[in-house]
Protein backbone atom coordinates (compact mmCIF):
# COMPACT_ATOMS: atom_id res chain seq x y z
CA UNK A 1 0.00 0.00 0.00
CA UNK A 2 3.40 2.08 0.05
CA UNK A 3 6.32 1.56 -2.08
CA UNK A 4 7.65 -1.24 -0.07
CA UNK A 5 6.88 -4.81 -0.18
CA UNK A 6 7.01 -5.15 3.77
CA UNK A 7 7.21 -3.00 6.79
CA UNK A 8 9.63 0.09 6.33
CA UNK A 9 9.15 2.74 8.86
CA UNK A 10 10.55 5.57 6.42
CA UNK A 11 8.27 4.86 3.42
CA UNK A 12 5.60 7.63 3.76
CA UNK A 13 4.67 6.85 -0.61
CA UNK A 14 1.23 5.16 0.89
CA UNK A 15 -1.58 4.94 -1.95
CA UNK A 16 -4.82 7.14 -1.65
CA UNK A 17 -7.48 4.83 -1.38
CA UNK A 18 -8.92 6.33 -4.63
CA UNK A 19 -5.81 5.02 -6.24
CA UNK A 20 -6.00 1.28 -4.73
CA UNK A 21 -9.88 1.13 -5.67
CA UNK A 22 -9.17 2.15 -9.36
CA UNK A 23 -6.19 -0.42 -9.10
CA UNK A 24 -8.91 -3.35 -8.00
CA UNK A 25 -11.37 -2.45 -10.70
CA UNK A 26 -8.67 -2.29 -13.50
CA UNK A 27 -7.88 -5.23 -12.13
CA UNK A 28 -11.15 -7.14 -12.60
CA UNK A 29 -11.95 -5.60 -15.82
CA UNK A 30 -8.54 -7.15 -17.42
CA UNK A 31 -9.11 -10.66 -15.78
CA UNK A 32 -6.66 -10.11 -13.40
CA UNK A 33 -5.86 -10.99 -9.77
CA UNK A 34 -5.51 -7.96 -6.99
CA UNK A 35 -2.48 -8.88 -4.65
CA UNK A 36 -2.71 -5.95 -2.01
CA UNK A 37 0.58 -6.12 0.36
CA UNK A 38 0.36 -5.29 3.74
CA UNK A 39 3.43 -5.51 5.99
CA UNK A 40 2.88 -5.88 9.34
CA UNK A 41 5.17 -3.88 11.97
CA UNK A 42 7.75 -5.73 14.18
CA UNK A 43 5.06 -5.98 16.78
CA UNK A 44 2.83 -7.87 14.59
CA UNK A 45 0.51 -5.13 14.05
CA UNK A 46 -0.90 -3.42 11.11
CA UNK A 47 -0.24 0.59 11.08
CA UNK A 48 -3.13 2.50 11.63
CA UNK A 49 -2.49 4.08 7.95
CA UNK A 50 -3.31 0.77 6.08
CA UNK A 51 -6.12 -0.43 8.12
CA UNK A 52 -8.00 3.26 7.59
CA UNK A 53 -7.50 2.51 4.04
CA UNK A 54 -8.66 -1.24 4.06
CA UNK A 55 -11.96 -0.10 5.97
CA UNK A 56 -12.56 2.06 2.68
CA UNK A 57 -12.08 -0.34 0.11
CA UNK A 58 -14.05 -2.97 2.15
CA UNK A 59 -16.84 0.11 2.47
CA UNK A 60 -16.56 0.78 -1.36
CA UNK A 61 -17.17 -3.13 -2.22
CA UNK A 62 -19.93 -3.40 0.16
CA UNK A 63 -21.73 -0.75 -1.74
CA UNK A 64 -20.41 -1.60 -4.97
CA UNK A 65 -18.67 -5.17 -4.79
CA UNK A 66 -21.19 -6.49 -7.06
CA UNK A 67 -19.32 -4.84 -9.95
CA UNK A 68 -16.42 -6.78 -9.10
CA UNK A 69 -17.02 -10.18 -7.12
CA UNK A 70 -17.93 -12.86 -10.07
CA UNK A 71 -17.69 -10.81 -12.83
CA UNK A 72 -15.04 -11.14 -16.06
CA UNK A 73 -12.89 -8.73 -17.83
CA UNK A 74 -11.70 -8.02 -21.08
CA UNK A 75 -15.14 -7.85 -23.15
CA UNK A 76 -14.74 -4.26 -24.13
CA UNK A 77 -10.85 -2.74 -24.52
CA UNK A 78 -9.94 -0.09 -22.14
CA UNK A 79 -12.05 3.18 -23.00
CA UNK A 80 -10.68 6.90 -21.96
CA UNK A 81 -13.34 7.19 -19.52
CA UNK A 82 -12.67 3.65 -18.55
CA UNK A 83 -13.43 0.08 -18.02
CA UNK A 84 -16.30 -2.63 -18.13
CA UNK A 85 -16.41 -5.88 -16.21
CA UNK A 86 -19.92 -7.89 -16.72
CA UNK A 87 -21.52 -10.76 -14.73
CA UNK A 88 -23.77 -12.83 -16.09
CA UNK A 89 -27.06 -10.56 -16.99
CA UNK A 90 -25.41 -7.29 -16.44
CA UNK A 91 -22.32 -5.68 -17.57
CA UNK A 92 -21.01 -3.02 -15.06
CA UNK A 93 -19.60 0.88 -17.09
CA UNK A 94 -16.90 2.11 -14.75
CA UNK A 95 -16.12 5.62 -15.46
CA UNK A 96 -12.97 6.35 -14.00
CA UNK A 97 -11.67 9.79 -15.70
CA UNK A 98 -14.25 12.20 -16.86
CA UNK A 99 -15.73 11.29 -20.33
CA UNK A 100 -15.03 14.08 -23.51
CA UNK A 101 -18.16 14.49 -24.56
CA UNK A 102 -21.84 14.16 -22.77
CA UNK A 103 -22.14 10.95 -23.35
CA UNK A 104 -19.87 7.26 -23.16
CA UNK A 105 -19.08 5.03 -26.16
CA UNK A 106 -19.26 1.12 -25.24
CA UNK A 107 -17.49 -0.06 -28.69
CA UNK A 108 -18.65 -3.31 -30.49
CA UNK A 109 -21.70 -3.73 -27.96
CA UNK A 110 -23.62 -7.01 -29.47
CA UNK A 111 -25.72 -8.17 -26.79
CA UNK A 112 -28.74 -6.25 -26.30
CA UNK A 113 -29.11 -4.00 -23.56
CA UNK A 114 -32.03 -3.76 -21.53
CA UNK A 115 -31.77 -0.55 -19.15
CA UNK A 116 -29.01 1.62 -18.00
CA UNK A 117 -28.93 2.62 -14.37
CA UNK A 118 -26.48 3.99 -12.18
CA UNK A 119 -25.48 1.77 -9.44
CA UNK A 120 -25.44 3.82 -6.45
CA UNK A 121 -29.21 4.62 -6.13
CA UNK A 122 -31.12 2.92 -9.59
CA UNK A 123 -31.71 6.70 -11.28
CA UNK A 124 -32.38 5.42 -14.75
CA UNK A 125 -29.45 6.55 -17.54
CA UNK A 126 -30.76 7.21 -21.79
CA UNK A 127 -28.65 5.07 -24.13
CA UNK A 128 -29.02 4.55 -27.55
CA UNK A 129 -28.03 0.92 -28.80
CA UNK A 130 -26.36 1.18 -32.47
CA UNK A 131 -24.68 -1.47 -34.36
CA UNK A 132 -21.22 0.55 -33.67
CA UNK A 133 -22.16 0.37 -30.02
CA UNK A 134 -23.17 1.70 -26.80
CA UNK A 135 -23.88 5.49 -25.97
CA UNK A 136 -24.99 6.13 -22.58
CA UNK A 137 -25.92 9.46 -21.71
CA UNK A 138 -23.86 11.30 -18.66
CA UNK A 139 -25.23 15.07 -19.43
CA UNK A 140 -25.90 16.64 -16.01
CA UNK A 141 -24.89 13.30 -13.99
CA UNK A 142 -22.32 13.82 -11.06
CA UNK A 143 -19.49 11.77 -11.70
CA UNK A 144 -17.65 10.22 -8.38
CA UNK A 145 -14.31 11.36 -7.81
CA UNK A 146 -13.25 8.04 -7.44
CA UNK A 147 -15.42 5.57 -9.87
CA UNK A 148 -19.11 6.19 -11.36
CA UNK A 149 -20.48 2.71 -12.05
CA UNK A 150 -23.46 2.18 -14.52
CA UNK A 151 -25.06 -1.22 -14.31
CA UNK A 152 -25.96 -2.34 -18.10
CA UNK A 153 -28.93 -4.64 -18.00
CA UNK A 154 -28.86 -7.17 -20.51
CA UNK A 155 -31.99 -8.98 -22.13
């Protein structure tokens, strides 16, 4: 969580949890293992540091771990507003940077989509299915600093 692969007093490099959360959810959406190194002090214990920034991540997947736990990767390439991991009826848009336009692409979309919703509290997203792909609407949405998820519902 730090620049060190065990306990080192002197490395102060630790990793917001915005930045570890972003890590797991790459992660996931390139079929890819998380290994998250935490190196306990001579004592035994865990600095206080790390385990304020585990009791965010594990407060981020209880609201949002669904977008992670059992899903797959590497359906749809790495976008510049970010990824997509999808479970089995749903495919989950995580907007990590702010998208260019009003709008995000979802490339080479074949399955059909059903509804768009944001994750966090169900408020229905527009989206236009096209045989390039996906657009889902973002105009006057608040984007989370750290990841907006849109949960794609498939028919």
């Amino acid at each position: 969580m730090n620049d060190s692969w065990g306990f080192n007093i002197t490395d102060r490099k630790y990793k917001t949890s915005k930045a570890l959360i972003q890590y797991l959810v790459n992660a996931a959406a390139h079929n890819a293992n998380f290994l998250l190194n935490v190196g306990p002090m001579p004592d035994g214990t865990i600095q206080q540091e790390f385990t304020d920034t585990l009791k965010v991540l594990g407060s981020w997947l209880q609201k949002n771990g669904e977008s992670i736990y059992g899903t797959r990767g590497g359906i749809i390439k790495e976008q510049q507003w970010g990824v997509v991991t999808a479970g089995e009826k749903k495919w989950y848009a995580h907007i990590l940077r702010s998208p260019l336009q009003s709008y995000i692409f979802i490339p080479d979309v074949t399955v059909k989509v059903a509804k768009a919703v944001l994750l966090s509290n169900k408020t229905t997203l527009k989206f236009k299915q096209q045989a390039e792909g996906l657009f889902v609407y973002t105009d006057g949405l608040l984007l989370d600093d750290i990841d907006t998820i849109i949960e794609l519902q498939l028919k």
